[in-house]
N, C-alpha and C. Protein backbone atom coordinates (compact mmCIF):
# COMPACT_ATOMS: atom_id res chain seq x y z
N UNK A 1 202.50 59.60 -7.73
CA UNK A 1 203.02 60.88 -8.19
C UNK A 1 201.90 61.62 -8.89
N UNK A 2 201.76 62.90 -8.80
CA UNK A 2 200.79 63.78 -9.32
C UNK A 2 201.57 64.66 -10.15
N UNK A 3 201.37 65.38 -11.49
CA UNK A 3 201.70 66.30 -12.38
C UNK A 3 200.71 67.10 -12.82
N UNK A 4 201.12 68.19 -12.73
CA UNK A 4 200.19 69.03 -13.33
C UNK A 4 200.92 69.63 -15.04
N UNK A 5 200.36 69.33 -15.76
CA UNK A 5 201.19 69.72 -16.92
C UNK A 5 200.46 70.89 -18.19
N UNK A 6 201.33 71.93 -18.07
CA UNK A 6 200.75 73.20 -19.31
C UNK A 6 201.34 72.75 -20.40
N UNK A 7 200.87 72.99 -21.53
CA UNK A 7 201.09 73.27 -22.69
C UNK A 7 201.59 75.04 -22.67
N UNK A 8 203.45 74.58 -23.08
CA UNK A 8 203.98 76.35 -23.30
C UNK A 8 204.24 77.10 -24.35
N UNK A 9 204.49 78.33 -24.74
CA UNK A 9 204.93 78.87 -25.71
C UNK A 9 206.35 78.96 -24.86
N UNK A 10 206.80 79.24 -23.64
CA UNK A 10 207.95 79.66 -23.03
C UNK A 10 207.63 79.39 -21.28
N UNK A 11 208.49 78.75 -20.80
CA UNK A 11 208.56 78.87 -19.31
C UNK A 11 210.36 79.27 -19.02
N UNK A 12 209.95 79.53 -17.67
CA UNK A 12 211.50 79.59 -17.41
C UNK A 12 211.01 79.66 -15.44
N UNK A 13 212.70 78.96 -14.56
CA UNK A 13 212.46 79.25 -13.16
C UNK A 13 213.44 80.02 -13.10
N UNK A 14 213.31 81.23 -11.67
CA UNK A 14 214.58 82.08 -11.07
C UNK A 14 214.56 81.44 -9.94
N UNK A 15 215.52 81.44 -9.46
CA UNK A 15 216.15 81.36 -8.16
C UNK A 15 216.86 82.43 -7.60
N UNK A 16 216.19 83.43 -6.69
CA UNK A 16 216.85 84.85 -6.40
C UNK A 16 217.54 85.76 -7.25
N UNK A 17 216.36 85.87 -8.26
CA UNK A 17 216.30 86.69 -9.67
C UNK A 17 217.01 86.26 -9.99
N UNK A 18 217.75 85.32 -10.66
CA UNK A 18 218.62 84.28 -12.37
C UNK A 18 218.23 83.18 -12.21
N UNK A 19 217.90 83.56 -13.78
CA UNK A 19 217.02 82.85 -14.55
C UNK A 19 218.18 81.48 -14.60
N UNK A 20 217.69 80.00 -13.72
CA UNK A 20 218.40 78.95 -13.96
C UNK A 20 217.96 77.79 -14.95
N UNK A 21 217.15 78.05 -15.59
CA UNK A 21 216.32 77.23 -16.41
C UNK A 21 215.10 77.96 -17.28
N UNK A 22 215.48 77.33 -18.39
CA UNK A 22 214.14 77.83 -19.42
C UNK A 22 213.86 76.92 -20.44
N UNK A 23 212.65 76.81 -20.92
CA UNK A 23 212.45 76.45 -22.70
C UNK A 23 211.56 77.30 -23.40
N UNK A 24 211.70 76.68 -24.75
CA UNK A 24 210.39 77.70 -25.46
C UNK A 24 209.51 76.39 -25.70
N UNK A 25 208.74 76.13 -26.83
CA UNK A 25 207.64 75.39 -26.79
C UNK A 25 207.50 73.90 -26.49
N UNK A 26 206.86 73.44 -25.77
CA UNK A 26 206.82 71.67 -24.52
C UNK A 26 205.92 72.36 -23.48
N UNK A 27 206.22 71.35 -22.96
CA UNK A 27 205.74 71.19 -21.53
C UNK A 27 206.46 71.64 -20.15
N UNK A 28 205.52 72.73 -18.91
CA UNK A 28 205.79 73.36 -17.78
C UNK A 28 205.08 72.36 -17.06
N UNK A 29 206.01 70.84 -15.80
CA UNK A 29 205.25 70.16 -15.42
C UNK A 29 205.89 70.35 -14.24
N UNK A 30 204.44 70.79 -12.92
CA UNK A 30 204.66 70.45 -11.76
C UNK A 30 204.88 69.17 -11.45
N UNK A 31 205.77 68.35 -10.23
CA UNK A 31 205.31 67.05 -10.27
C UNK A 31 205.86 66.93 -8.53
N UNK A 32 204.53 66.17 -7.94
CA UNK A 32 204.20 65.81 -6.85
C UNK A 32 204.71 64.43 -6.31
N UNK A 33 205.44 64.04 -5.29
CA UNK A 33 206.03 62.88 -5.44
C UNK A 33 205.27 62.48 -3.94
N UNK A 34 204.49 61.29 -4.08
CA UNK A 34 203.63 60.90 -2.51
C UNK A 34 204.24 60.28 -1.67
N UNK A 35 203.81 60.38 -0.56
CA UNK A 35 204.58 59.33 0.40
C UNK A 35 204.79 57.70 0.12
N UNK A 36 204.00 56.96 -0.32
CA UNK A 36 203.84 55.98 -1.03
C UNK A 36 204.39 55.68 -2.17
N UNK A 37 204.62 56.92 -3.13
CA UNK A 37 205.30 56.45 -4.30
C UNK A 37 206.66 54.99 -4.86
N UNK A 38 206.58 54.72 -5.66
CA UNK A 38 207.78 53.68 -5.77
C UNK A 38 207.92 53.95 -7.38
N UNK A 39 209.03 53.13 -7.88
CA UNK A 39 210.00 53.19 -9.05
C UNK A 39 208.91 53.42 -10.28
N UNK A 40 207.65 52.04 -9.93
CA UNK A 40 206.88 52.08 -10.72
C UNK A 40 206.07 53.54 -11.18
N UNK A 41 205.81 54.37 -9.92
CA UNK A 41 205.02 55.02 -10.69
C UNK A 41 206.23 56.38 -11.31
N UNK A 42 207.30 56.10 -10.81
CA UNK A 42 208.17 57.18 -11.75
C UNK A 42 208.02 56.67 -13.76
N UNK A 43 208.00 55.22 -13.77
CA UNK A 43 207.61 55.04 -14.69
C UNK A 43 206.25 55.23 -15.55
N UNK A 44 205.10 54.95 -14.90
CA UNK A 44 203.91 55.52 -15.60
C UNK A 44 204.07 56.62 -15.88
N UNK A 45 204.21 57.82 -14.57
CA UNK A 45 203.90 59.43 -14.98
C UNK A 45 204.91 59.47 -16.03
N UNK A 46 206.01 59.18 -16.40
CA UNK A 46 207.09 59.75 -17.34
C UNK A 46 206.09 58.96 -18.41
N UNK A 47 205.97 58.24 -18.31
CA UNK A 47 205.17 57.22 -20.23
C UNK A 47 204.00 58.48 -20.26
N UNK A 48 203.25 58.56 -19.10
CA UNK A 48 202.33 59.34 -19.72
C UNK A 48 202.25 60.77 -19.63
N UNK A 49 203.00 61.28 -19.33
CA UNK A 49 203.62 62.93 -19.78
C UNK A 49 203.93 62.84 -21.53
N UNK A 50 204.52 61.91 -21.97
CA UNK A 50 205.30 61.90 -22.85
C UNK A 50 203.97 61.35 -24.21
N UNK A 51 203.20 60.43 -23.66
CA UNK A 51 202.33 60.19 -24.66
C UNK A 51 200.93 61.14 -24.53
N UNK A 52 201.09 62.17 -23.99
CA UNK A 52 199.74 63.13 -23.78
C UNK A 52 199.85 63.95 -25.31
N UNK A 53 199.15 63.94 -26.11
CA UNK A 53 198.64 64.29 -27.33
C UNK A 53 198.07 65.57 -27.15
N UNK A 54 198.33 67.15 -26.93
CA UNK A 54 198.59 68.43 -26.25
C UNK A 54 198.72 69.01 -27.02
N UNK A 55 198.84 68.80 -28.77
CA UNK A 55 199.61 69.76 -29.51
C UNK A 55 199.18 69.38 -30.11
N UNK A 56 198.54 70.56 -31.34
CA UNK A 56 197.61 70.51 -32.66
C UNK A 56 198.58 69.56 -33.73
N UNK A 57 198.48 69.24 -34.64
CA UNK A 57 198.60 68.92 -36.14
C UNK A 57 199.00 69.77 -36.89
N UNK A 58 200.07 70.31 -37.20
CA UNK A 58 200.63 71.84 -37.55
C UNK A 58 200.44 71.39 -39.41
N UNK A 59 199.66 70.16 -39.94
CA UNK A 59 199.48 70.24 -41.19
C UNK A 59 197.88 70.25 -41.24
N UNK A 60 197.06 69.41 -40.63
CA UNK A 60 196.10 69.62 -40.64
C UNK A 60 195.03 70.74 -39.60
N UNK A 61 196.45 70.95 -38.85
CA UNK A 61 195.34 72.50 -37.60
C UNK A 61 194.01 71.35 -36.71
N UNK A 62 193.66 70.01 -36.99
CA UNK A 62 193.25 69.38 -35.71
C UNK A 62 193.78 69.15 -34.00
N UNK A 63 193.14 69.72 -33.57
CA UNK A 63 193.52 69.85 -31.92
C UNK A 63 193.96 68.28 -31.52
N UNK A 64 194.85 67.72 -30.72
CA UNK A 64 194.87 66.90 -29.40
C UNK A 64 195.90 65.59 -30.46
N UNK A 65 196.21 66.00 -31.61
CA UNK A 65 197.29 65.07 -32.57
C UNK A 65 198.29 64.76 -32.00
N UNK A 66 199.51 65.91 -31.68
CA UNK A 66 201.18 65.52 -31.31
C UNK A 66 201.14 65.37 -29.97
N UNK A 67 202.34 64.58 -29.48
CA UNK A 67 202.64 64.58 -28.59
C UNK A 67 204.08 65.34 -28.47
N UNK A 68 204.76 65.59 -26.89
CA UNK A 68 205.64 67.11 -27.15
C UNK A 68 206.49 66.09 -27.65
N UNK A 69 207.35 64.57 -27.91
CA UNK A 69 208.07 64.24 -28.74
C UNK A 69 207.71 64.27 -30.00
N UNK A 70 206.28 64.41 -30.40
CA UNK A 70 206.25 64.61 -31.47
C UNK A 70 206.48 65.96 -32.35
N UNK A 71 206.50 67.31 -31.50
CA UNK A 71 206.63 68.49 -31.97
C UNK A 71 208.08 68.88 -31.41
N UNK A 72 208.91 67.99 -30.91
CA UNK A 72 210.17 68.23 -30.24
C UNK A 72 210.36 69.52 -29.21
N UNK A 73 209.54 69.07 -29.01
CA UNK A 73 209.42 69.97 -27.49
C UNK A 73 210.17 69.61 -26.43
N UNK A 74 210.59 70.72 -25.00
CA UNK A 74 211.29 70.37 -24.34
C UNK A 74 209.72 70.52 -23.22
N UNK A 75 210.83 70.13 -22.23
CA UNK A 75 210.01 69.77 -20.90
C UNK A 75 210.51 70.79 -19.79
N UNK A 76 209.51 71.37 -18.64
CA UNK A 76 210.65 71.81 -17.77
C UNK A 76 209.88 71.20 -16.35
N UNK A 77 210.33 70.78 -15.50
CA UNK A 77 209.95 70.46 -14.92
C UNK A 77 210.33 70.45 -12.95
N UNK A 78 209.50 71.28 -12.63
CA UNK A 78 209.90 71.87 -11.06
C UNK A 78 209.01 71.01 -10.23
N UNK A 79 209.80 70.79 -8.67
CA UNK A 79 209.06 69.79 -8.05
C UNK A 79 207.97 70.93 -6.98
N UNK A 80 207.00 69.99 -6.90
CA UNK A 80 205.74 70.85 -6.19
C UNK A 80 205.25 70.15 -5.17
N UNK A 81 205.89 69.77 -3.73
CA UNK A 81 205.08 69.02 -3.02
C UNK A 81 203.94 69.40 -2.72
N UNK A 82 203.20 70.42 -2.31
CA UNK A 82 201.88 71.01 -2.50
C UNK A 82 201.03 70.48 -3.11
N UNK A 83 201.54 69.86 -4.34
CA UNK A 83 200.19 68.91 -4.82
C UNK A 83 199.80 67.91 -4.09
N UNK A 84 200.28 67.31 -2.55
CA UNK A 84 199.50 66.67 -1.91
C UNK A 84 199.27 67.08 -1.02
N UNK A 85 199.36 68.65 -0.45
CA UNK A 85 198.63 68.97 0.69
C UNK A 85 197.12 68.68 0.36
N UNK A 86 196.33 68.63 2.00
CA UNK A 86 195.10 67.95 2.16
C UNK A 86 195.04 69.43 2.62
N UNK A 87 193.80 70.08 2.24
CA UNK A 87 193.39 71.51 3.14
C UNK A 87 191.92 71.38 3.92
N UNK A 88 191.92 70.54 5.09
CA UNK A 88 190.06 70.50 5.62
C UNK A 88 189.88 71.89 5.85
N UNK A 89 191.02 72.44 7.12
CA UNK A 89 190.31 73.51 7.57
C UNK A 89 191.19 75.19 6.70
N UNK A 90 192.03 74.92 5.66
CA UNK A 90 192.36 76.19 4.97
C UNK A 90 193.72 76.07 5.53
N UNK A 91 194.13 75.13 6.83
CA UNK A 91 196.08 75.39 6.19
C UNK A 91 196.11 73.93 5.80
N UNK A 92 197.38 74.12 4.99
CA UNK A 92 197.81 73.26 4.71
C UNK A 92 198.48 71.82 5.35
N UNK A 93 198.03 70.49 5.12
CA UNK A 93 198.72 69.35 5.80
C UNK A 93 199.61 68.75 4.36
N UNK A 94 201.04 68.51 4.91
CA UNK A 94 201.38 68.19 3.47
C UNK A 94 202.31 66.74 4.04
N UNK A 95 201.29 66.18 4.85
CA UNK A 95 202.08 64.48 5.50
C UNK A 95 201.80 63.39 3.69
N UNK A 96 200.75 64.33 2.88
CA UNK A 96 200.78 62.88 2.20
C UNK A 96 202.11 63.00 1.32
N UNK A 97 202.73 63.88 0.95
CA UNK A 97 204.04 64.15 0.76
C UNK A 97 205.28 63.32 0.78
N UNK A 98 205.93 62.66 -0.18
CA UNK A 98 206.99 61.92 0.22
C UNK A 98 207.68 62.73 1.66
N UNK A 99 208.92 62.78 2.27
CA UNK A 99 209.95 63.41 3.05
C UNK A 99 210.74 63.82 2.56
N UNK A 100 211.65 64.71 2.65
CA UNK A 100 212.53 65.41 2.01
C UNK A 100 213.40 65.05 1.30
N UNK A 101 214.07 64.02 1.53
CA UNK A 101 215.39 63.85 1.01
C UNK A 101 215.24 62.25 0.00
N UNK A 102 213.82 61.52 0.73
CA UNK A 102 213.80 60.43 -0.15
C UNK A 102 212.64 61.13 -1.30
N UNK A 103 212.11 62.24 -1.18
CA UNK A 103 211.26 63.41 -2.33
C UNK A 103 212.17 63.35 -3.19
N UNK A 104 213.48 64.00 -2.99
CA UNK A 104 214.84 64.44 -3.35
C UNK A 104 215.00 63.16 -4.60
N UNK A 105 215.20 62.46 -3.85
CA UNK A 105 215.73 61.18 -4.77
C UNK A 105 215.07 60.71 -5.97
N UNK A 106 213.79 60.31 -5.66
CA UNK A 106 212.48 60.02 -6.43
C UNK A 106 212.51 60.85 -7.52
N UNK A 107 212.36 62.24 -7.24
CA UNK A 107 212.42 63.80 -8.60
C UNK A 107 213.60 63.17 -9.12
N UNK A 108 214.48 62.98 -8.81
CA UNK A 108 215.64 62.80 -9.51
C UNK A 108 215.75 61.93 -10.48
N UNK A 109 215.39 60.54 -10.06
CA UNK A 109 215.32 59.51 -11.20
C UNK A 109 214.53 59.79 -12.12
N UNK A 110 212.62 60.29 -11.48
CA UNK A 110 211.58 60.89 -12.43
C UNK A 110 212.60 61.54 -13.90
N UNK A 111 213.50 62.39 -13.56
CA UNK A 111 214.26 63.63 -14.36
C UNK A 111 214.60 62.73 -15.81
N UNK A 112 215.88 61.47 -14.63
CA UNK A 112 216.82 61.19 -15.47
C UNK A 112 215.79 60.16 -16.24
N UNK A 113 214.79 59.25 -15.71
CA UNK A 113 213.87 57.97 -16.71
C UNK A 113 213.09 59.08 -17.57
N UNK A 114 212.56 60.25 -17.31
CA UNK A 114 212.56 61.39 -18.45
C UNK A 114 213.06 61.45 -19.36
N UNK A 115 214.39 61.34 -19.53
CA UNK A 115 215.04 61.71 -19.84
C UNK A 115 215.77 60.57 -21.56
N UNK A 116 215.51 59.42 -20.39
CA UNK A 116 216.01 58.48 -21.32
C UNK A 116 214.66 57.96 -22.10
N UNK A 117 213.78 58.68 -21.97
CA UNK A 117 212.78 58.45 -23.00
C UNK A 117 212.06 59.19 -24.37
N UNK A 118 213.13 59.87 -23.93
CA UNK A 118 213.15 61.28 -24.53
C UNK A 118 214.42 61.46 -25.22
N UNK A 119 214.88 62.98 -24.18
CA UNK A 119 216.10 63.25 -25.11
C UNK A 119 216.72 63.96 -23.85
N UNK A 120 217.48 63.37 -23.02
CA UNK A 120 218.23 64.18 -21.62
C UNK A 120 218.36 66.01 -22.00
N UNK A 121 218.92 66.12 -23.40
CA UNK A 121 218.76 67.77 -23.46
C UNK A 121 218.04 68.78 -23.54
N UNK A 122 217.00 67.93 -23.80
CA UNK A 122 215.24 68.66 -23.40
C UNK A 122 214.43 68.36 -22.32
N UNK A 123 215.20 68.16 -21.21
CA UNK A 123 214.32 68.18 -19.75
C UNK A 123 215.03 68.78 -19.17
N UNK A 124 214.66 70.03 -18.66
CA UNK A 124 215.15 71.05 -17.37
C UNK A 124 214.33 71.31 -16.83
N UNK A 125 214.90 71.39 -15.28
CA UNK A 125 214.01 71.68 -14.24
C UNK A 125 214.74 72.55 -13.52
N UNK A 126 213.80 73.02 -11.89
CA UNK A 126 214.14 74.09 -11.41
C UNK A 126 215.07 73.86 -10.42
N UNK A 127 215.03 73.76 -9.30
CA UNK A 127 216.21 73.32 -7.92
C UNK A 127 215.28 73.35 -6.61
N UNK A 128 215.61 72.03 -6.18
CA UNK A 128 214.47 71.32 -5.57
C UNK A 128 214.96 71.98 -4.32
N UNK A 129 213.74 71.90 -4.02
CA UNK A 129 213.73 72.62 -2.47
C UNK A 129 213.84 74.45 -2.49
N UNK A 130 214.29 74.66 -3.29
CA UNK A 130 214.22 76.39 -3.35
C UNK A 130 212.74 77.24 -3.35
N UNK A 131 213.09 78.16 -3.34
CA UNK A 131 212.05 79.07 -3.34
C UNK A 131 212.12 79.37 -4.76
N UNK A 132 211.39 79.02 -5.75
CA UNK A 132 211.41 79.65 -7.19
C UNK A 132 209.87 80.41 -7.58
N UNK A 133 210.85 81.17 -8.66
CA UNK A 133 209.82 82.06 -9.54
C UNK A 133 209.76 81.72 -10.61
N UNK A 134 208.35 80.57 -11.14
CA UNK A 134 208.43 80.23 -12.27
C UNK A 134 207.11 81.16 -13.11
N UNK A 135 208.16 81.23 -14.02
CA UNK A 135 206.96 82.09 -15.51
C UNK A 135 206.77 81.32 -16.68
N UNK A 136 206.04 81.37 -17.54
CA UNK A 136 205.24 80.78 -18.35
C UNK A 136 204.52 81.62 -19.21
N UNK A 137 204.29 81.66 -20.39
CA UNK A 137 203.04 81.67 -21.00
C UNK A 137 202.61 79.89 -21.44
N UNK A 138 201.18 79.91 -20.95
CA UNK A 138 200.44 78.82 -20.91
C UNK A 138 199.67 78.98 -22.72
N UNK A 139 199.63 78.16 -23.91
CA UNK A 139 199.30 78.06 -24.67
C UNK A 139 197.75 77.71 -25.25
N UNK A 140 197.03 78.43 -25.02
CA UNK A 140 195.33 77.76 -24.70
C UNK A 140 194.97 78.49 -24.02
N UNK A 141 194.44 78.40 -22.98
CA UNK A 141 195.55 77.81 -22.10
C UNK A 141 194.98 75.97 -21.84
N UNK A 142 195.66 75.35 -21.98
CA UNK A 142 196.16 73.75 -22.08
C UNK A 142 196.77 73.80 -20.79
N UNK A 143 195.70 72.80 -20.11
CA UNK A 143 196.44 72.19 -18.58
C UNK A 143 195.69 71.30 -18.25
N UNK A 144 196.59 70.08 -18.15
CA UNK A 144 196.16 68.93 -17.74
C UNK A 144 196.76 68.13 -16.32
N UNK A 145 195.76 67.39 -15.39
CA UNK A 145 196.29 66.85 -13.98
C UNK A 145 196.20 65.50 -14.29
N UNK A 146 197.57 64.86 -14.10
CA UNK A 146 197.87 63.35 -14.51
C UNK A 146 198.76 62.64 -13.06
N UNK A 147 198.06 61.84 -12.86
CA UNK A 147 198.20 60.56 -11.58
C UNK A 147 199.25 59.54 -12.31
N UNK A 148 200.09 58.93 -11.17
CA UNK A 148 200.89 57.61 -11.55
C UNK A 148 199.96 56.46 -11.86
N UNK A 149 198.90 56.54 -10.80
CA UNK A 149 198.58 55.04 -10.27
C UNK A 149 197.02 55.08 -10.33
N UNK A 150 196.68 53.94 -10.16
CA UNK A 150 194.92 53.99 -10.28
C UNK A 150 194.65 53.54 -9.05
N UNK A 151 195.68 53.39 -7.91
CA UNK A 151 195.53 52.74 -7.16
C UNK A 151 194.68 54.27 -5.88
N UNK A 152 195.16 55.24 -6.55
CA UNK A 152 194.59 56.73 -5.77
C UNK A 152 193.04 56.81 -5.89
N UNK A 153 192.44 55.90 -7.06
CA UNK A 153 191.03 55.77 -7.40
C UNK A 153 190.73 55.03 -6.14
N UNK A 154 191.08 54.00 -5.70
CA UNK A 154 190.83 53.18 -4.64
C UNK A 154 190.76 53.82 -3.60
N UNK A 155 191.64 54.79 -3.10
CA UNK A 155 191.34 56.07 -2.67
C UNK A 155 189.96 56.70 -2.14
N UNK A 156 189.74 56.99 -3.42
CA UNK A 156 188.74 57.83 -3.63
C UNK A 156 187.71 57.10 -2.94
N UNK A 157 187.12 55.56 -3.02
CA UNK A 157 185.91 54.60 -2.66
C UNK A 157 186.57 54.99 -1.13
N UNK A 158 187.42 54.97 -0.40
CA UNK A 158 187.85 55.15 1.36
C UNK A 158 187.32 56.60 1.42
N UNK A 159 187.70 57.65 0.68
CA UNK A 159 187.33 59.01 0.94
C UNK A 159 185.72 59.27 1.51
N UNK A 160 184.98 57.88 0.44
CA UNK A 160 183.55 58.35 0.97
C UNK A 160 182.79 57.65 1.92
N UNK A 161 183.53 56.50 2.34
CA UNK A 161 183.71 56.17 3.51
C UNK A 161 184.35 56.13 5.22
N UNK A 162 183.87 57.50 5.31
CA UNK A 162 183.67 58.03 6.42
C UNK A 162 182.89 57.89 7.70
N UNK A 163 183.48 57.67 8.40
CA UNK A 163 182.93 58.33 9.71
C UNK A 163 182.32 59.39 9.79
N UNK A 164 181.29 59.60 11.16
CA UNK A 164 180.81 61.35 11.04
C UNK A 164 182.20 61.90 11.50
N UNK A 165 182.96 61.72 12.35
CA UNK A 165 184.26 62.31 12.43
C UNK A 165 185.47 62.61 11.51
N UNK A 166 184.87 62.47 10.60
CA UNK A 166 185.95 62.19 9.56
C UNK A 166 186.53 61.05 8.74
N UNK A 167 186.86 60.59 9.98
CA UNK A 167 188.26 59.70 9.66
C UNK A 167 187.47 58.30 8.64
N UNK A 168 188.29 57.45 7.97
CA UNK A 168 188.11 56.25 7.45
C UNK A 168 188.24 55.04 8.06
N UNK A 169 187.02 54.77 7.84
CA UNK A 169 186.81 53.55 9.02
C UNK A 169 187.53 52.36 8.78
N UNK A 170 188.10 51.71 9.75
CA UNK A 170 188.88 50.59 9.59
C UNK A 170 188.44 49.36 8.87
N UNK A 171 187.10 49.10 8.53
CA UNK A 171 186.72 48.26 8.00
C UNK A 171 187.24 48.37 6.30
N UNK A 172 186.62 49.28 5.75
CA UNK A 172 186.76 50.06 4.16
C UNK A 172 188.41 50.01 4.10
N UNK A 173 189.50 50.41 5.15
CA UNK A 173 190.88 50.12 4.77
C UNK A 173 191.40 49.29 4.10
N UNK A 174 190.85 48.40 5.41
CA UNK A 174 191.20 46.99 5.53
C UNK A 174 190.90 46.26 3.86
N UNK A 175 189.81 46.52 3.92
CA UNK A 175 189.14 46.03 2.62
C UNK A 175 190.33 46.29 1.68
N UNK A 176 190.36 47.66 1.76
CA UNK A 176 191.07 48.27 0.12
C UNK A 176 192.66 47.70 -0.02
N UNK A 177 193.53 47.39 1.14
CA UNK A 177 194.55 46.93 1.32
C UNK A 177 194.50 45.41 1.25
N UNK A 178 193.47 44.85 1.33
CA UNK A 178 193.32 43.18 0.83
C UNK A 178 193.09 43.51 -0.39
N UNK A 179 192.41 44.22 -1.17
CA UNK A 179 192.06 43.66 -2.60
C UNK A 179 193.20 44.03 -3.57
N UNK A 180 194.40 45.08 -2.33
CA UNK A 180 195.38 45.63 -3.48
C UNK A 180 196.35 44.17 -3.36
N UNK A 181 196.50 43.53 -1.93
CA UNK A 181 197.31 42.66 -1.98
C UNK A 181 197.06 41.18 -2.81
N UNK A 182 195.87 41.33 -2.33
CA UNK A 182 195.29 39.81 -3.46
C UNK A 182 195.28 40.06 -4.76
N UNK A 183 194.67 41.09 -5.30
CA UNK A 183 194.35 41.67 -6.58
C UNK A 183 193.10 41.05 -6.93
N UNK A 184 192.12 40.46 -5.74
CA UNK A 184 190.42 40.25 -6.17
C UNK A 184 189.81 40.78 -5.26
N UNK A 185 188.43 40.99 -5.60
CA UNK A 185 187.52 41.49 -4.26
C UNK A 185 187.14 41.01 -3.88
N UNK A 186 186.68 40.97 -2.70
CA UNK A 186 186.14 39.91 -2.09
C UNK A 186 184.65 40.29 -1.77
């Protein structure tokens, strides 16, 4: 799962002009749900949305102190599959993307394990699958991009192992899918 998360003074989403959701000061978090995703990483991204330290010290005025439970902040949070389109040639491929309806599901629990780590009456979000108009003032502006898994780093070592054609060579896969299953390198 990928999030993109602002620090707000105010967000709010419309859905064919009304306004179905708003807060004033927390967090405006996109959140990206991958094809791959599982339970676990609904759990990391929610721990670490929640422990991101985003908000000054309102006694001492030092930057990067509270976290938004610590300033009782709400959350709002709209789903963005777009955060895994791949763009080589300028349109969009959005296969790394969970599918629709198991996307559907995934946001959902994300909401409610949100929720119970928190405070269920300070997480609103927008309506999945719609066309929304979300507004914001961004505070800073404060914006931070936060991953479930480190396992996307592993990723990254296949990305630069390429072919001249592109693609990732079967050897480097292979590799990266043994060392996730064993958990040593070989």
């Amino acid at each position: 799962m990928k999030a993109i998360v602002q620090r707000v003074a105010k967000a709010s989403v419309s859905v064919d002009n009304v306004v179905i959701s708003q807060i004033s000061r927390g967090f405006m978090v996109l959140i990206g749900v991958g094809r791959d995703d599982t339970q676990s990483d609904i759990e990391s991204l929610a721990k670490k949305i929640l422990a991101l330290r985003a908000f000054p010290d309102p006694n001492s005025g030092a930057q990067w102190k509270k976290t938004v439970k610590d300033v009782e902040g709400a959350i709002l949070c709209v789903s963005q599959f777009t955060l895994f389109a791949k763009t080589p040639r300028g349109r969009p491929d959005f296969h790394g993307a969970m599918p629709t309806e198991r996307g559907r599901e995934m946001y959902a629990a994300f909401l409610k394990r949100l929720g119970e780590l928190y405070q269920p009456q300070r997480i609103k979000d927008g309506q999945f699958g719609a066309m929304m108009d979300v507004s914001l003032t961004n505070e800073g502006p404060v914006t931070f991009t936060i991953e479930s898994q480190e396992k996307r780093e592993a990723g990254i070592a296949a990305d630069e192992s390429r072919s001249a054609n592109g693609q990732v060579t079967a050897p480097v896969v292979e590799s990266l899918r043994g060392e996730q299953q064993s958990g040593t390198e070989e």
